[in-house]
Protein backbone atom coordinates (compact mmCIF):
# COMPACT_ATOMS: atom_id res chain seq x y z
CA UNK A 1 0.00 0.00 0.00
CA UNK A 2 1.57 3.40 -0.82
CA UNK A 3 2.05 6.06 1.85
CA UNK A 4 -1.23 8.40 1.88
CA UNK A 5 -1.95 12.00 3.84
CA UNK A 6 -3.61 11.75 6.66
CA UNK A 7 -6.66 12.44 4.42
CA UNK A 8 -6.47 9.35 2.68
CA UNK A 9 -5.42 7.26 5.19
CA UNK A 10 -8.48 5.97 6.80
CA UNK A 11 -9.96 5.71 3.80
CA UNK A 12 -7.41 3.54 2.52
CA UNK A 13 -6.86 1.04 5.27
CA UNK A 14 -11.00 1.18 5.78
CA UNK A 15 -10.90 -0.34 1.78
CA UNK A 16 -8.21 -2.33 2.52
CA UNK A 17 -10.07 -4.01 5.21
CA UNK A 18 -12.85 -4.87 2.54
CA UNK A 19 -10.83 -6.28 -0.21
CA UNK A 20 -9.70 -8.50 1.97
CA UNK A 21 -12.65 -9.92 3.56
CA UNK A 22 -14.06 -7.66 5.79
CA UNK A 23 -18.46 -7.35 5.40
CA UNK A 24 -18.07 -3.69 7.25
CA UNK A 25 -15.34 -2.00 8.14
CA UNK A 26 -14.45 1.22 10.11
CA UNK A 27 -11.47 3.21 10.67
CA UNK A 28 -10.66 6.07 13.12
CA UNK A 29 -7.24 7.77 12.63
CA UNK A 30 -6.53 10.39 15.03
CA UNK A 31 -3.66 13.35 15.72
CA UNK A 32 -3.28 15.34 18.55
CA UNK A 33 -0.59 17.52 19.67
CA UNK A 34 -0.46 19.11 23.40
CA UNK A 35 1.74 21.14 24.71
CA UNK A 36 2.01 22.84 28.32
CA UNK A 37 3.78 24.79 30.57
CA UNK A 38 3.85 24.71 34.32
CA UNK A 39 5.39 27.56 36.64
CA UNK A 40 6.10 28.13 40.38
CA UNK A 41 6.99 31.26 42.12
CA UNK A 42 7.80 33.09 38.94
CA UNK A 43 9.89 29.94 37.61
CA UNK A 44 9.24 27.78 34.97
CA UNK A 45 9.35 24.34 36.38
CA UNK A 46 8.18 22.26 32.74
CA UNK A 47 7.43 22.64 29.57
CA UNK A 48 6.33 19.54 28.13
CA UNK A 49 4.73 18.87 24.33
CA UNK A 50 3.14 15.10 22.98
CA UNK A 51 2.12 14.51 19.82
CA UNK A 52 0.18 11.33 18.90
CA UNK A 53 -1.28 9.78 15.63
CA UNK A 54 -2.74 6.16 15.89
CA UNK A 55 -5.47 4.59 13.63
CA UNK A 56 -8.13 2.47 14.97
CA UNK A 57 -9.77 -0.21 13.13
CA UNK A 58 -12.87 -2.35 13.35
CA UNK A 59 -14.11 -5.17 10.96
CA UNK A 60 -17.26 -6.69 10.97
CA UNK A 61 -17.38 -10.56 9.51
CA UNK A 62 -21.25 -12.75 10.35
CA UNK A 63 -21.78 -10.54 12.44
CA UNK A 64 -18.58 -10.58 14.95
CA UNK A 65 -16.11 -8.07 15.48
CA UNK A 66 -12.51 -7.45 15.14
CA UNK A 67 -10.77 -4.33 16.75
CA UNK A 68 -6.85 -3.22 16.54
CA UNK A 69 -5.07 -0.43 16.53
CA UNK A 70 -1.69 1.24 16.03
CA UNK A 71 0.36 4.10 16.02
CA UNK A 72 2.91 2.78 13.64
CA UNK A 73 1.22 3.84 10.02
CA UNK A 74 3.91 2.19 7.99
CA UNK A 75 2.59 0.55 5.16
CA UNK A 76 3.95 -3.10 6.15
CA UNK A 77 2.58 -2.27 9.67
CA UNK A 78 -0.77 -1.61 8.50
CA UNK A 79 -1.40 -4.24 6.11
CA UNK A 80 -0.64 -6.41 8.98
CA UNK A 81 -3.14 -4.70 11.44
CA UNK A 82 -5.74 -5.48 9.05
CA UNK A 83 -4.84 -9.28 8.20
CA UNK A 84 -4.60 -9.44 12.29
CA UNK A 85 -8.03 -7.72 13.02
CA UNK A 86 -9.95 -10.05 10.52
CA UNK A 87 -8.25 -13.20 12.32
CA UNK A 88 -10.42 -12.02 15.20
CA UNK A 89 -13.38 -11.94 13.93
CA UNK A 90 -13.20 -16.08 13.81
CA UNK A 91 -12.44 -15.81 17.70
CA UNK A 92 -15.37 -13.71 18.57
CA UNK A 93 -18.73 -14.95 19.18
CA UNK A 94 -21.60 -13.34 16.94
CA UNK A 95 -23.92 -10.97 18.15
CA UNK A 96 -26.84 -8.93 16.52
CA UNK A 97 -25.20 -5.30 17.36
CA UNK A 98 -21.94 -6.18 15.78
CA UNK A 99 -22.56 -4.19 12.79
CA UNK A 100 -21.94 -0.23 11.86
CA UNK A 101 -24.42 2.35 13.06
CA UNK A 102 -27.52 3.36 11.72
CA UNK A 103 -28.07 7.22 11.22
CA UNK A 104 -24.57 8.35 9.99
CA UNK A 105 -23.66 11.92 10.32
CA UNK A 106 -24.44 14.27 8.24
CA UNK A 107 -23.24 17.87 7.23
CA UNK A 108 -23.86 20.52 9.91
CA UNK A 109 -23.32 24.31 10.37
CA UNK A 110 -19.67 25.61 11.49
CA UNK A 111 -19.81 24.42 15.37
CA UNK A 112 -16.27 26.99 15.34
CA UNK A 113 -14.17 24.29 17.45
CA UNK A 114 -11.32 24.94 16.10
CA UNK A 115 -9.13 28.44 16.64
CA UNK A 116 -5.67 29.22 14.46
CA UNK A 117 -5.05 31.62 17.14
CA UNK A 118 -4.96 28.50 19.63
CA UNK A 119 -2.67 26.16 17.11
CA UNK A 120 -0.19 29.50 16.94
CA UNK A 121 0.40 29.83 20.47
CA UNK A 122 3.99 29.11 21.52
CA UNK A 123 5.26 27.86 24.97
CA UNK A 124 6.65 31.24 25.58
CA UNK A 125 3.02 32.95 24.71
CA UNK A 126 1.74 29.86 26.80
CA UNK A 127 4.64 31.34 30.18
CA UNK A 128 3.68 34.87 29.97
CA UNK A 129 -0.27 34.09 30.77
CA UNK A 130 1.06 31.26 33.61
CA UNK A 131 3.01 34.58 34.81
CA UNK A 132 0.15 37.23 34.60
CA UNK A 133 -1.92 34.71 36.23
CA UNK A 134 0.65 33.86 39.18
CA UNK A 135 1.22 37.77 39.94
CA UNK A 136 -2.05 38.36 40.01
CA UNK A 137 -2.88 35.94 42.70
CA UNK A 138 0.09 36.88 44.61
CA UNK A 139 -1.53 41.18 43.97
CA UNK A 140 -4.49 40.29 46.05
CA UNK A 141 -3.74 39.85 49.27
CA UNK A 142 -0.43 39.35 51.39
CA UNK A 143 -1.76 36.19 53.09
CA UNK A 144 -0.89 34.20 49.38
CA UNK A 145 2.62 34.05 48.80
CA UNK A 146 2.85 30.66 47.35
CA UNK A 147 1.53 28.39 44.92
CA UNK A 148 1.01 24.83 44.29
CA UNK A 149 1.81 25.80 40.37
CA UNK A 150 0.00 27.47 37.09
CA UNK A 151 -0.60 25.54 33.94
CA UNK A 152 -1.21 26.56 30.84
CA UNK A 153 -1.86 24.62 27.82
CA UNK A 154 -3.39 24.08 24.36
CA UNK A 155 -4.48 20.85 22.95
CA UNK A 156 -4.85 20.38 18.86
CA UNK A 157 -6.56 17.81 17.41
CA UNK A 158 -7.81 16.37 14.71
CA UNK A 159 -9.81 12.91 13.36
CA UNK A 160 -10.50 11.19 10.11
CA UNK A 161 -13.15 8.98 10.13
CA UNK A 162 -14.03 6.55 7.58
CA UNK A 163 -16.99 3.75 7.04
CA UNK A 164 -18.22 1.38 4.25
CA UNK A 165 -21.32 4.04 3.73
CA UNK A 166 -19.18 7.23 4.31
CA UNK A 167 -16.19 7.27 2.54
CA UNK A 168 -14.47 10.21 4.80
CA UNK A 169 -15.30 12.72 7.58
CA UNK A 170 -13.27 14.87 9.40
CA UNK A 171 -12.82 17.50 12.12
CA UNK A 172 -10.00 19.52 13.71
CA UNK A 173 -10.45 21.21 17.22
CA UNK A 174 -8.55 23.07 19.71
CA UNK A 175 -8.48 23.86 23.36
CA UNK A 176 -6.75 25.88 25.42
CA UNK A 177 -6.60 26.09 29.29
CA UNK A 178 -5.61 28.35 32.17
CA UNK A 179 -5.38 26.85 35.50
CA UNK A 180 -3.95 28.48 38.98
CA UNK A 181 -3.71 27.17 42.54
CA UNK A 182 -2.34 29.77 44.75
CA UNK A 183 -1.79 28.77 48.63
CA UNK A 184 -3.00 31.38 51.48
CA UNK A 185 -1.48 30.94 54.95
CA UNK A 186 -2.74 32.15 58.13
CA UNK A 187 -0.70 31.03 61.40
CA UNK A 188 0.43 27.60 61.02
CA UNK A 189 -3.27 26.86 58.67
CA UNK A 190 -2.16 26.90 55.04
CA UNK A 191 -5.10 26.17 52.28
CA UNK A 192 -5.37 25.59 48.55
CA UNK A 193 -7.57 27.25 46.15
CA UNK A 194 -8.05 26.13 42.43
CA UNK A 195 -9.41 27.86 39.44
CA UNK A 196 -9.23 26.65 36.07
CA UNK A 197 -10.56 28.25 32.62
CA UNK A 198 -11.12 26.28 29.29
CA UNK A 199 -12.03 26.88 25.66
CA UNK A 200 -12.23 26.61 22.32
CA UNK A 201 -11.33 30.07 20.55
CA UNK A 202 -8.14 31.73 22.64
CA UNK A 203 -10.83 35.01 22.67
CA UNK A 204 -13.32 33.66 25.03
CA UNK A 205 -10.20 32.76 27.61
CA UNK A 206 -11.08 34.47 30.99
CA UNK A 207 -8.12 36.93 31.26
CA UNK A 208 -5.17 35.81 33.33
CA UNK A 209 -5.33 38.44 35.84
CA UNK A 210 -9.13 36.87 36.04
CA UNK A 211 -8.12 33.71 36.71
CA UNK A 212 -5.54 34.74 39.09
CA UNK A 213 -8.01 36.83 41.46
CA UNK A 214 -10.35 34.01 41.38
CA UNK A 215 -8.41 31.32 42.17
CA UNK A 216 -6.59 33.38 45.00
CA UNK A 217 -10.25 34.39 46.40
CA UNK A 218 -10.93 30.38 46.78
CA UNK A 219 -7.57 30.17 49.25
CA UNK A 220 -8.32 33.01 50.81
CA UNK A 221 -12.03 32.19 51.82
CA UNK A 222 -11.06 28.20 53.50
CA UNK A 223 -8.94 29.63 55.96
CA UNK A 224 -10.19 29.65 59.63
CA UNK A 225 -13.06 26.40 58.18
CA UNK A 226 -13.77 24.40 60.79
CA UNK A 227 -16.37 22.00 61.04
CA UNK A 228 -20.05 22.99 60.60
CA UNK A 229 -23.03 21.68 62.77
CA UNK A 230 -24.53 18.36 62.20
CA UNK A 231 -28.68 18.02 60.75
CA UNK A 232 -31.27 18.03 57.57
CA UNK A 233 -30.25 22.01 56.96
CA UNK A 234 -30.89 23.24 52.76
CA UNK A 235 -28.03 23.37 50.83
CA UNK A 236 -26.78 25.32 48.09
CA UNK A 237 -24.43 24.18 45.20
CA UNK A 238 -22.41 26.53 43.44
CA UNK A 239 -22.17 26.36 40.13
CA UNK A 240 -18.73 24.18 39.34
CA UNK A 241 -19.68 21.88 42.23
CA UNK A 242 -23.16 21.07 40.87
CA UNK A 243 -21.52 20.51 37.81
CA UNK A 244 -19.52 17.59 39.57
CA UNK A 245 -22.83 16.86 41.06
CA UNK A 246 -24.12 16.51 37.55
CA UNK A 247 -20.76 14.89 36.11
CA UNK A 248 -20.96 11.93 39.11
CA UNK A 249 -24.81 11.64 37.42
CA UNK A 250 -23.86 10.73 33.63
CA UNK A 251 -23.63 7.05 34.55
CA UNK A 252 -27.15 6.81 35.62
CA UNK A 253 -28.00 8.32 31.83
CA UNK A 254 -26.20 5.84 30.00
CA UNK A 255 -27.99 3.33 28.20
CA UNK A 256 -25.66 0.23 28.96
CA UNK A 257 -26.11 0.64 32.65
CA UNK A 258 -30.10 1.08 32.22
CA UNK A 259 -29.69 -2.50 29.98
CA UNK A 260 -27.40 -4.09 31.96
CA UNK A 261 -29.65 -2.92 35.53
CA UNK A 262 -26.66 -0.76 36.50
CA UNK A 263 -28.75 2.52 37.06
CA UNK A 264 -31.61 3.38 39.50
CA UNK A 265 -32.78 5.30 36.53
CA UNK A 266 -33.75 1.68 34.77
CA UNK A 267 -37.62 1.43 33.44
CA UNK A 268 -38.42 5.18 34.75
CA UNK A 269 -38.67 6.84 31.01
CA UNK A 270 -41.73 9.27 30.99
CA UNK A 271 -41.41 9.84 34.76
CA UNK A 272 -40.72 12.66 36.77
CA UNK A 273 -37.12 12.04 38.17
CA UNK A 274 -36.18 15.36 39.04
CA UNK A 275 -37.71 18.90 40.19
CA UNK A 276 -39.59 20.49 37.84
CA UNK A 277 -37.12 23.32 37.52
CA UNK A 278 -34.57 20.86 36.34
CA UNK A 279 -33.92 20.23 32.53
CA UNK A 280 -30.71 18.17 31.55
CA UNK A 281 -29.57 18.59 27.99
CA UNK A 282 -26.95 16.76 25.95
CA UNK A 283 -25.79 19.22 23.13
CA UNK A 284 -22.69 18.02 20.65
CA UNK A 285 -23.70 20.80 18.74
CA UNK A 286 -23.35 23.80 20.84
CA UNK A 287 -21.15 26.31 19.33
CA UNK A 288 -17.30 26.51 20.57
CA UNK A 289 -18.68 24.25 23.10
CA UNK A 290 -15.88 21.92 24.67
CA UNK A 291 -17.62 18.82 24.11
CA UNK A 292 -19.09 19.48 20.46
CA UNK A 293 -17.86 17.48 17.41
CA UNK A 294 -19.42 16.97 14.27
CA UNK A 295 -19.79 13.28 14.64
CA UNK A 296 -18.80 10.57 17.15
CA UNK A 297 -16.61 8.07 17.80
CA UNK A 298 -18.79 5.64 15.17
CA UNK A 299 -19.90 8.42 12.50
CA UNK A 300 -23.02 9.41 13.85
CA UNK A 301 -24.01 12.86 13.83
CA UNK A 302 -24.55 14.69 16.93
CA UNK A 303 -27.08 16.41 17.85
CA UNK A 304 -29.32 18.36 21.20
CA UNK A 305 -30.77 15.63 23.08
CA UNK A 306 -33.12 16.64 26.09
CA UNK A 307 -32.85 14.16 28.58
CA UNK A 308 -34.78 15.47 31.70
CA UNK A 309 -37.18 17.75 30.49
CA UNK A 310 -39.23 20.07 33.48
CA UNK A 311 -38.11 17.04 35.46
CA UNK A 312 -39.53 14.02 33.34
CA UNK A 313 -37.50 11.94 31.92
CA UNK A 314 -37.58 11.48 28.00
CA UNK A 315 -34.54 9.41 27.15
CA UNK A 316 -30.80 8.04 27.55
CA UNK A 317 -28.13 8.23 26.25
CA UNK A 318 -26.60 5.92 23.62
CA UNK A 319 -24.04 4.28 21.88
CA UNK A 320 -25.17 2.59 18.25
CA UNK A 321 -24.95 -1.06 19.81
CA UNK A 322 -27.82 0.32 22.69
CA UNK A 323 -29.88 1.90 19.94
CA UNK A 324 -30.34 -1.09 18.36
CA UNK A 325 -30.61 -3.08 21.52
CA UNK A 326 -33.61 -0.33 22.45
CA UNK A 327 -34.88 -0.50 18.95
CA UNK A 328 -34.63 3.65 19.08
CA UNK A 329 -32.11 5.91 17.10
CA UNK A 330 -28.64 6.40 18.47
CA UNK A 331 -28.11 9.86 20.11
CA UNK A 332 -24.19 10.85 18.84
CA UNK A 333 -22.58 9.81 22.54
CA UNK A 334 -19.89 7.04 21.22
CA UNK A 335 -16.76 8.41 22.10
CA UNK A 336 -13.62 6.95 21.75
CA UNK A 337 -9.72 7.47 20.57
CA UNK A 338 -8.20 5.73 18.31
CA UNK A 339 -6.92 2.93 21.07
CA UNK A 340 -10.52 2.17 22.53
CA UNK A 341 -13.90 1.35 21.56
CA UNK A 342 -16.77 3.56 21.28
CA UNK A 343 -18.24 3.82 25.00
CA UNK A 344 -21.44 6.19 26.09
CA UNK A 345 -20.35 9.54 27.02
CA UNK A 346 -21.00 13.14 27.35
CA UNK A 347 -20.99 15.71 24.73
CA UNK A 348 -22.10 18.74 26.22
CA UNK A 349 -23.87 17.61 28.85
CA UNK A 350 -25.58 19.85 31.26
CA UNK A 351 -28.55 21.42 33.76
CA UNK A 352 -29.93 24.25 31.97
CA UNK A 353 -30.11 27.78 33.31
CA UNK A 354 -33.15 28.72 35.90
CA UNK A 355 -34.40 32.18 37.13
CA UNK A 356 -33.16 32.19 40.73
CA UNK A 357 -30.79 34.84 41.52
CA UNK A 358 -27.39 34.21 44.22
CA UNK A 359 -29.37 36.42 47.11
CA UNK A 360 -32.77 34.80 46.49
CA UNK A 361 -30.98 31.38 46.82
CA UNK A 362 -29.56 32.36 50.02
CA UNK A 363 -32.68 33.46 51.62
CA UNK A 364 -32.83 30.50 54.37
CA UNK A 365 -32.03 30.68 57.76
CA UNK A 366 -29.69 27.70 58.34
CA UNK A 367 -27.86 26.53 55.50
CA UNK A 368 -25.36 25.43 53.60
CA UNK A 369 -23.27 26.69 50.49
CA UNK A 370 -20.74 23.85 48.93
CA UNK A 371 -18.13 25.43 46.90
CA UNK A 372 -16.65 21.59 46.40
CA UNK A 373 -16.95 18.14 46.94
CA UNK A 374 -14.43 15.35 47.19
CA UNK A 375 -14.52 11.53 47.17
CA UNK A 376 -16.36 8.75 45.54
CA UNK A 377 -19.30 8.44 47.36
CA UNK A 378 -22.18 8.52 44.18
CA UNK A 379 -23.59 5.36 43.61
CA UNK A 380 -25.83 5.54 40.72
CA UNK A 381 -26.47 1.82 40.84
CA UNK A 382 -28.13 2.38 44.60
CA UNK A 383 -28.64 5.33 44.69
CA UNK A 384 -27.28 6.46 47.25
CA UNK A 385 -24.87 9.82 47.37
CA UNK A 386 -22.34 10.54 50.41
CA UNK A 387 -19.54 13.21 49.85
CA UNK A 388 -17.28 15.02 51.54
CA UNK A 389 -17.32 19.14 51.02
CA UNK A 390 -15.94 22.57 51.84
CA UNK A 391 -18.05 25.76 51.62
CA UNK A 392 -19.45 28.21 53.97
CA UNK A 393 -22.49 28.38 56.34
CA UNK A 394 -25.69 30.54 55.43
CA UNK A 395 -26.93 32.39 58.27
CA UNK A 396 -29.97 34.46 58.10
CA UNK A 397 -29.13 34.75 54.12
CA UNK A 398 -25.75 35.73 54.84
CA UNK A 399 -22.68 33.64 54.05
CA UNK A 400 -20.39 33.48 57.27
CA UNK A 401 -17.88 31.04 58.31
CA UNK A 402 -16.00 28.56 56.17
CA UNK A 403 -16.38 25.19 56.84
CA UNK A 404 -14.25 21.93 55.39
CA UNK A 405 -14.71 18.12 56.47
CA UNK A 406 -18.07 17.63 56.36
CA UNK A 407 -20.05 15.07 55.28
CA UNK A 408 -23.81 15.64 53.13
CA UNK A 409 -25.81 12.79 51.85
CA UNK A 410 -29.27 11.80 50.95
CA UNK A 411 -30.46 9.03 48.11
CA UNK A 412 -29.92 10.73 44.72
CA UNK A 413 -33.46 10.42 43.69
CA UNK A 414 -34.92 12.27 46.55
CA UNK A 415 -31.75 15.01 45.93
CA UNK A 416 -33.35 15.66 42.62
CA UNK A 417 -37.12 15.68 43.49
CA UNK A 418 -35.78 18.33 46.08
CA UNK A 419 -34.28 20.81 43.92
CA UNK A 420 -36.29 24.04 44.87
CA UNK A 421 -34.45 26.56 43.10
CA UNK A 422 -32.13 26.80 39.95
CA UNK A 423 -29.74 29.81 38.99
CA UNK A 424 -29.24 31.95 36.17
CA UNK A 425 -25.46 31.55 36.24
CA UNK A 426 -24.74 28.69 33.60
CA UNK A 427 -21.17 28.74 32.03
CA UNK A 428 -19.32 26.37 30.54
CA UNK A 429 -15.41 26.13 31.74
CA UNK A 430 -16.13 22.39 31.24
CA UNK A 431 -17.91 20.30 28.61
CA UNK A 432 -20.47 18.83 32.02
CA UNK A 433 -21.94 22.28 33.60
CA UNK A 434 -24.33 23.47 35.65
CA UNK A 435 -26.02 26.56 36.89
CA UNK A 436 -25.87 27.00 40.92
CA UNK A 437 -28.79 25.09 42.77
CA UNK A 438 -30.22 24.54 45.81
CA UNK A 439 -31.51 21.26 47.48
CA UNK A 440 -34.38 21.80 49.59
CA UNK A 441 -32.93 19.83 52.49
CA UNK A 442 -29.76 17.35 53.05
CA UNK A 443 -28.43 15.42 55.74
CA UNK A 444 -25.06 17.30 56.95
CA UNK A 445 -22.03 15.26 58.95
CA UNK A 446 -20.27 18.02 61.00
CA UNK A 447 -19.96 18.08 64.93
């Protein structure tokens, strides 16, 4: 086989794959360079750059599967990989959904996921925002005078896609990312705070003095936390940790688990799961949006899926093998690389935006407000949800004292039902998001 572009590749080894036996075939080829640079206390400590190309490959023979992959794309190599991969196929046992996905992709409007100025940023351009970022922090108040470090990055990529029923597809994306995590000390108490910015298009970047301030305002505001008071008190969730609220979620969503009784979400399509100020969305299509792509990991377009709608649910999420098993059309959510197999996961996944404002939100007399959680304690086979967090106590509608090492918890179907109020501040700094919200009343672990 002759060397090809990048271009032609997939296409090539996809045919390939064919000719020599194959009933379907599929191949996934996909480059990525990322490069970042870390600093502490005005030094750099790294600068470190990858850059990956591997092709995937899947052949389908009556009805069983091969898969291999590679990041060696000589021509020997590759011929190999496919000779290897249809050998497989007589190893595998048949099933139904071994075949390629219904409901291929199909052109769409410019989702702008992809920014020159990103690709032309140079480690040096990548050190002066780490710097700006780190002196900014260290501007706001003389309690910070250290940090853990400052990272920032860019990530290029690109994939070419190719199918027996589409010949070629292909995307290219960026990201770029500004993270900061300043230390403030009081006494002997020292304490961390973290703030990290991503996007697609360099423009939309929250300005490094931004990030700075922000992530020096999160030290500064744990120091003196103590533990709160035990009790069923309401509790608020800021917006990034409801989004890890939400991100813990996605599992109970996926189709496989509902299938394979792995979610206490199973058999409850067309009921009311959640509040109804709560509407979950699942949007590959969102423009610049961190999680958008033109198609997934198996060619199928993506698309807005409402999963939760006023609090009902209305569907889950799936992979092309769960479609068919469900007898319903595939929703775009097979992701993979080039070294893995399509698995159910979220584009842009999150809660949409409500109408309550911070200070309405507030307005209880004993409360909570979680600025983070830590831990594993989501179970969305049981149900059952158990985390530690840091924060600070309402009082009277006022935030007072700072609290760290408690414990909340509660069954994460009642946690939903009790989501009384949803805010207006929805922003994506990850592809899972979430506006603040406020549970109605959880079980707190303090003293």
């Amino acid at each position: 086989m002759p060397r090809q572009p990048a271009t032609d590749l997939a296409e090539k080894v996809r045919v390939l794959a064919e000719r020599s036996g194959a009933q379907e075939a599929e191949s996934y080829l996909e480059s990525s360079t990322t490069t970042e640079v870390r600093i502490r206390q005005g030094q750099i400590e790294l600068v470190q750059q990858s850059a990956v190309q591997g092709l995937g490959l899947r052949v389908f023979r009556d009805r069983r599967m091969g898969f291999l992959y590679t990041t060696d794309l000589r021509d020997n190599v590759l011929t190999e990989m496919v000779n290897r991969a249809l050998a497989l196929t007589n190893q595998a046992d048949p099933r139904d959904e071994n075949r390629i996905a219904e409901y291929l992709a199909i052109p769409q409007s410019d989702l702008e996921i992809q920014d020159d100025a990103v690709a032309a940023l140079r480690p040096e351009d990548l050190a002066r925002m780490a710097h700006t970022a780190e002196e900014s922090a260290f501007a706001q108040d003389k309690r910070i005078q250290t940090t853990v470090d400052v990272r920032c990055g860019t990530a290029v990529g690109e994939v070419f896609f190719s199918n027996t029923y589409i010949p070629r597809q292909t995307y290219r994306s960026t990201t770029v990312w500004l993270a900061a995590s300043p230390v403030a000390t009081q006494g002997t108490q020292r304490r961390e705070g973290s703030f990290i910015d991503r996007k697609r298009h360099l423009s939309d970047l929250m300005r490094p003095e931004q990030v700075g301030q922000n992530a020096a305002s999160r030290a500064l505001e744990k120091l003196g936390a103590s533990l709160g008071s035990s009790g069923r008190i309401p509790v608020v969730f800021v917006a990034e940790a409801a989004g890890q609220f939400l991100q813990s979620l996605f599992p109970a969503f996926s189709a496989l688990n509902v299938l394979e009784q792995r979610s206490f979400l199973a058999g409850r399509v067309g009921q009311a799961i959640a509040s109804p100020l709560v509407t979950i969305v699942d949007d590959g299509t969102m423009r610049r949006g961190l999680g958008s792509r033109y198609f997934d990991g198996e060619g199928v377009a993506t698309h807005r899926t409402v999963v939760v709608d006023r609090g009902v649910l209305r569907q889950y999420l799936h992979s092309g093998v769960t479609a068919r098993r469900m007898s319903v059309p595939p929703t775009g959510n097979g992701v993979r690389s080039y070294d893995s197999l399509p698995v159910i996961g979220p584009n842009n996944f999150y809660i949409d935006y409500g109408s309550t404002s911070k200070e309405k939100m507030l307005e209880v007399e004993a409360g909570l407000y979680v600025t983070g959680l830590a831990g594993f304690g989501v179970d969305t086979v049981s149900g059952e949800f158990s985390q530690q967090i840091e924060g600070l106590m309402i009082e009277k509608g006022v935030l007072t004292k700072p609290v760290e090492g408690m414990t909340i918890g509660g069954r994460l179907d009642e946690m939903l039902l009790g989501i009384d109020a949803v805010g207006k501040d929805l922003e994506f700094r990850s592809n899972v998001a979430s506006p603040r919200i406020r549970f109605r009343s959880l079980t707190a672990g303090g003293v």
